[in-house]
Protein backbone atom coordinates (compact mmCIF):
# COMPACT_ATOMS: atom_id res chain seq x y z
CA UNK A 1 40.95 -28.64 -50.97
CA UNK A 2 43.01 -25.36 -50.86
CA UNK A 3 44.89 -24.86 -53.92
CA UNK A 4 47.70 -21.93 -54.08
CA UNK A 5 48.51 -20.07 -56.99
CA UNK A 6 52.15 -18.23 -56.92
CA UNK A 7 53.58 -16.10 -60.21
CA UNK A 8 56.86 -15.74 -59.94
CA UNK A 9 57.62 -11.89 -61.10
CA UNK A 10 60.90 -9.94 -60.14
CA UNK A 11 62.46 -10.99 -56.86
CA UNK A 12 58.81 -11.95 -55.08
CA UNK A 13 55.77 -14.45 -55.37
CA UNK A 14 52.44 -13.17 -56.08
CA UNK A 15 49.94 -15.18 -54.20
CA UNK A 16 46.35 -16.33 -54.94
CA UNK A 17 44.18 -19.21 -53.11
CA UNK A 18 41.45 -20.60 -54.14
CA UNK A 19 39.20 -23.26 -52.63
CA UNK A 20 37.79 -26.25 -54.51
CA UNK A 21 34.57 -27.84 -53.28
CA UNK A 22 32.18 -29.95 -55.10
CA UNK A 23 34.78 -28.89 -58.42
CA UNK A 24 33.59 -25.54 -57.92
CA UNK A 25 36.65 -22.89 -57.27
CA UNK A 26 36.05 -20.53 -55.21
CA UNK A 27 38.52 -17.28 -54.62
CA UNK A 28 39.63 -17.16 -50.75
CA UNK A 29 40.33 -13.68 -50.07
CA UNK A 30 44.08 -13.48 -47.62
CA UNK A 31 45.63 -10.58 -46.71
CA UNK A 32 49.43 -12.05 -47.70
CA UNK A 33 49.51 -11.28 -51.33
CA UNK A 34 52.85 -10.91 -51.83
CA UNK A 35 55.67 -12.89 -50.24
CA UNK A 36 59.07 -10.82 -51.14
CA UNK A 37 62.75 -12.24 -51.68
CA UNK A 38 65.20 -9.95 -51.00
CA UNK A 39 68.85 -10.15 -52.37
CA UNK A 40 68.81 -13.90 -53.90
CA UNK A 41 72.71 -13.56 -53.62
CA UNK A 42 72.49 -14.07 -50.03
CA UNK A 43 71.37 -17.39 -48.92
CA UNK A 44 70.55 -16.49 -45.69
CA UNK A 45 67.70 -14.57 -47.57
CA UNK A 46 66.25 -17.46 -49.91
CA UNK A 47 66.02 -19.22 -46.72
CA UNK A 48 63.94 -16.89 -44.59
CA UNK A 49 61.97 -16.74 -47.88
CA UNK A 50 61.54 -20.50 -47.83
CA UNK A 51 60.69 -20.48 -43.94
CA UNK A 52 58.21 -17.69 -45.20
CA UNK A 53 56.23 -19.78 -47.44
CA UNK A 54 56.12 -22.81 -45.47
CA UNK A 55 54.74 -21.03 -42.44
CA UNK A 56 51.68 -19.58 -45.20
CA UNK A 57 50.67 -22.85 -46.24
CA UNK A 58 50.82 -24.24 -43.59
CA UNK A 59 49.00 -21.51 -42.14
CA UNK A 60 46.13 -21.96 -44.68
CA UNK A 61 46.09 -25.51 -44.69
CA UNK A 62 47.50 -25.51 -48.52
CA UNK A 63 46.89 -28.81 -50.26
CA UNK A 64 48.35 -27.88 -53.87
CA UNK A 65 50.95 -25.56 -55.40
CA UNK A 66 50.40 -24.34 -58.50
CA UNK A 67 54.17 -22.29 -59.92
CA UNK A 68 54.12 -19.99 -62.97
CA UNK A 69 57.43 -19.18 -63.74
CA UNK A 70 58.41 -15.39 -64.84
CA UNK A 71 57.62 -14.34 -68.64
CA UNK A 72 59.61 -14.99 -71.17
CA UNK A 73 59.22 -11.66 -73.08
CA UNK A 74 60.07 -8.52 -71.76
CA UNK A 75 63.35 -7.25 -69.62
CA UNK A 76 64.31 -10.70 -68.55
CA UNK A 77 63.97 -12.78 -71.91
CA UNK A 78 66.58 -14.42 -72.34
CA UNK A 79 68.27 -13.84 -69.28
CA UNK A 80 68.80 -15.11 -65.64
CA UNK A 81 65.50 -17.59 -64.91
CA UNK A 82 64.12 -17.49 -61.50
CA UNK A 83 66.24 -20.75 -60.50
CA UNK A 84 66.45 -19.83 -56.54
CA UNK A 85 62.65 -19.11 -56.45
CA UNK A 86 61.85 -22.61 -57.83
CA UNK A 87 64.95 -24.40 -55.86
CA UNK A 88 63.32 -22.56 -52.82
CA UNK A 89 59.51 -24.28 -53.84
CA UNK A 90 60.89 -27.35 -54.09
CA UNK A 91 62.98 -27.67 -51.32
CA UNK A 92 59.89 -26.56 -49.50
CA UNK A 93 58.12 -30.13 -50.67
CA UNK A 94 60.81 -31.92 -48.97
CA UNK A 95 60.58 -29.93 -45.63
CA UNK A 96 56.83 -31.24 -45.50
């Protein structure tokens, strides 16, 4: 099973995959490490965002999604929360 780990942080999604066989998790080196979202203002954007995130898992054969949303603390606590990112993720589960 291929289980994909995304942190949310600024305007892009930090990728990791792991593989688990056996229950034993092993890291699965990718060259995508980053997926970016430009100006989530612009819808056209969040969409080619959306298309760019389907076409990875589905490109790695991704069985699980695993979302950690951006920190609390910091420049953004208290402030906007990354509500286009996760609309985008789970739109994405209906396109599927």
């Amino acid at each position: 099973m291929s289980i994909c780990g995304i942190e949310i942080k600024g305007s892009e999604a930090i990728i990791a995959v792991v593989s688990l066989d056996n229950q034993a998790l092993t890291h699965v080196a990718l060259a995508t490490k980053k997926i970016a979202l430009e100006d989530d203002d612009e819808a056209a954007n969040v969409k080619t965002f959306a298309a760019q995130v389907k076409a990875f898992v589905q490109e790695h054969a991704i069985e699980r999604i695993a979302i950690k949303k951006r920190s609390k603390k910091g420049e953004f606590a208290g402030g906007r929360p990354p509500s286009r990112l996760k609309v985008c993720f789970s739109c994405w589960k209906g396109l599927r």
